[in-house]
C-alpha atoms as a PDB file:
ATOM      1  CA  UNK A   1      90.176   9.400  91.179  1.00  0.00           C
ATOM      2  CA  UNK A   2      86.574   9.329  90.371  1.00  0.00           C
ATOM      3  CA  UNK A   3      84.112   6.506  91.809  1.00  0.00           C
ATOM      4  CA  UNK A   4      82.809   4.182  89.710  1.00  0.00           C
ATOM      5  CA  UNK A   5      79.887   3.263  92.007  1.00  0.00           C
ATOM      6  CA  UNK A   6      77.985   2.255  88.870  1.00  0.00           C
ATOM      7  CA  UNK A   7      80.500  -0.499  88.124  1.00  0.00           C
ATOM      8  CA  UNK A   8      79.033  -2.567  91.512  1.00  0.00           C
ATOM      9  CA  UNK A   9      76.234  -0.756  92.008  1.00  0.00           C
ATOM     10  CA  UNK A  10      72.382  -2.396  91.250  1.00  0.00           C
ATOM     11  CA  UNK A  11      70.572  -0.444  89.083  1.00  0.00           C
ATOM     12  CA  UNK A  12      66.874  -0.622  88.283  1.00  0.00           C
ATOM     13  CA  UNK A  13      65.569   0.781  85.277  1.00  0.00           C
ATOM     14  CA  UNK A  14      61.626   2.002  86.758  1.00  0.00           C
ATOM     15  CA  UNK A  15      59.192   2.972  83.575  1.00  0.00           C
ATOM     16  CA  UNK A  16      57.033   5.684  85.458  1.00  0.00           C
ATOM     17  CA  UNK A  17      54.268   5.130  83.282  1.00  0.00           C
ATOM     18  CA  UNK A  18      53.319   1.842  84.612  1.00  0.00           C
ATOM     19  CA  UNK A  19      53.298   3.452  88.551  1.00  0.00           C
ATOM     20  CA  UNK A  20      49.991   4.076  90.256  1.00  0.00           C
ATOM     21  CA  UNK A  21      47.937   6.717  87.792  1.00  0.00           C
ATOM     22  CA  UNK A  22      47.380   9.789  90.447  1.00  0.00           C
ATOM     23  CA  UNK A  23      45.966  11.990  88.861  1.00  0.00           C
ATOM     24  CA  UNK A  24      43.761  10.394  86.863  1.00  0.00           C
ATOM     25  CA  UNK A  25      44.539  10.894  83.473  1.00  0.00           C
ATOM     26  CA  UNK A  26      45.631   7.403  82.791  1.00  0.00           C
ATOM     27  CA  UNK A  27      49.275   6.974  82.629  1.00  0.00           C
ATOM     28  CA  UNK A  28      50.678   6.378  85.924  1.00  0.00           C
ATOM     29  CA  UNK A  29      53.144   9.235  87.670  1.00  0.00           C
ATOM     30  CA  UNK A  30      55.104  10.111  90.303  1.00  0.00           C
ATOM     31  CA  UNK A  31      52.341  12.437  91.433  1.00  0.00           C
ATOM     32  CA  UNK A  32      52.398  14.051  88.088  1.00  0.00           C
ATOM     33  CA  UNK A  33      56.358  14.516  88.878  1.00  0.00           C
ATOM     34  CA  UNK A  34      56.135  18.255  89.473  1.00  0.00           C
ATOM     35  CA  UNK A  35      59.134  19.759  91.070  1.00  0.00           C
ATOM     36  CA  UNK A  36      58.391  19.793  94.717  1.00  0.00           C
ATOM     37  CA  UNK A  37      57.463  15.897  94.119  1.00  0.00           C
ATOM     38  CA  UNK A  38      61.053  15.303  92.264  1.00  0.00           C
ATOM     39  CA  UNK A  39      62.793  17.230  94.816  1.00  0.00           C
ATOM     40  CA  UNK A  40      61.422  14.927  97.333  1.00  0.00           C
ATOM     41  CA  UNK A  41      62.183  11.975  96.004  1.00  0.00           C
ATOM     42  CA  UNK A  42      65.788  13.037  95.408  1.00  0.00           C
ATOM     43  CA  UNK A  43      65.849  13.887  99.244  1.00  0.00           C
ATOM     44  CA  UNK A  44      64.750  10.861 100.290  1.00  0.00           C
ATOM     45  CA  UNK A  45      66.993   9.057  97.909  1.00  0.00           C
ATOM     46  CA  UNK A  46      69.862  10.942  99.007  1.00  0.00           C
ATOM     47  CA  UNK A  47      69.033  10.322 102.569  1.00  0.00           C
ATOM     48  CA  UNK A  48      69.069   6.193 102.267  1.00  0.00           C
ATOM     49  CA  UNK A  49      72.050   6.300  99.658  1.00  0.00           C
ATOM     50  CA  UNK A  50      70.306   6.013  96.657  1.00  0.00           C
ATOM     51  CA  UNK A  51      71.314   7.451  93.880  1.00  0.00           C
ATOM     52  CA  UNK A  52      69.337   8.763  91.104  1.00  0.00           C
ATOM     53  CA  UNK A  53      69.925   8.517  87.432  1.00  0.00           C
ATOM     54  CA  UNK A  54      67.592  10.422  84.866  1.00  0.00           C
ATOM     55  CA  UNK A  55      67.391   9.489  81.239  1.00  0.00           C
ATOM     56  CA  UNK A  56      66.616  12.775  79.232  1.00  0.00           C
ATOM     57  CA  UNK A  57      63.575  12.192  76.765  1.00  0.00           C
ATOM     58  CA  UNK A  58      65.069  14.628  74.570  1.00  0.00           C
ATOM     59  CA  UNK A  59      68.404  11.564  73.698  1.00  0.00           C
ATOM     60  CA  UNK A  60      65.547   9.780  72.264  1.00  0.00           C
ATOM     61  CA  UNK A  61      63.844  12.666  69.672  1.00  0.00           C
ATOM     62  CA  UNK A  62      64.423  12.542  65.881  1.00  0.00           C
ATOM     63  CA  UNK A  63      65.771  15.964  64.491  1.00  0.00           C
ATOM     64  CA  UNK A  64      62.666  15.493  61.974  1.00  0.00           C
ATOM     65  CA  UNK A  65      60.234  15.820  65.115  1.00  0.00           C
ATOM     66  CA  UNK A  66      57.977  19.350  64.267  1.00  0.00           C
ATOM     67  CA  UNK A  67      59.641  20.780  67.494  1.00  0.00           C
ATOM     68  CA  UNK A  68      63.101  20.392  66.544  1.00  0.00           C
ATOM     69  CA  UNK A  69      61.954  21.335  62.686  1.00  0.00           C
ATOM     70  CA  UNK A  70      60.518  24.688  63.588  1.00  0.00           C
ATOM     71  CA  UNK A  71      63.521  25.902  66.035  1.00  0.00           C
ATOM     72  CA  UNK A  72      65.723  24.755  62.921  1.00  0.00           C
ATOM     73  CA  UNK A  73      63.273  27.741  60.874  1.00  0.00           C
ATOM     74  CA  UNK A  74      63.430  30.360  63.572  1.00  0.00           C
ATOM     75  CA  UNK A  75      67.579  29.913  63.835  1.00  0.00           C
ATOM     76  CA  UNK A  76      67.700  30.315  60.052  1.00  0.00           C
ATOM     77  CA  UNK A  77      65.754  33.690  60.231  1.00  0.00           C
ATOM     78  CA  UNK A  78      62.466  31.906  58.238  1.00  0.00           C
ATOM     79  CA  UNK A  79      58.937  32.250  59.293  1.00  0.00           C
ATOM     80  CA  UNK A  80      57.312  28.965  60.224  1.00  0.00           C
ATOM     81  CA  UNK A  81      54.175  28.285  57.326  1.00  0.00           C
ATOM     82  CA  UNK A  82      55.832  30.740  55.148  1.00  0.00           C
END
């Protein structure tokens, strides 16, 4: 049977752009959250039983968004500004 741990578990919802800005661009980070930094944090998670949910940014784009507009144009064959 498959655990449910996220039936008892706490979860907090975190909003990375409110952390401490490191690299100065202002919006805060995990350290920019490049893939050595993520990797660590999902060490150090797993190490104290955390576990570590990810919401993908891409569940929250509209199909109209340019990116999503101009893949639609190169799977249909067209030239994008054609």
């Amino acid at each position: 049977m498959l655990s449910r741990w996220y039936r008892t578990g706490v979860i907090y919802s975190l909003d990375v752009s409110l952390f401490h800005d490191a690299n100065g661009d202002g919006i805060g980070d995990l350290q920019g959250l490049s893939l050595g930094d993520f990797a660590s944090l999902l060490h150090e998670a797993g190490e104290r039983g955390i576990r570590v949910m990810l919401d993908l940014v891409v569940n929250h784009t509209s199909e109209a968004h340019p990116w999503f507009q101009a893949a639609r144009w190169i799977r249909l064959g067209r030239r994008i500004g054609a």
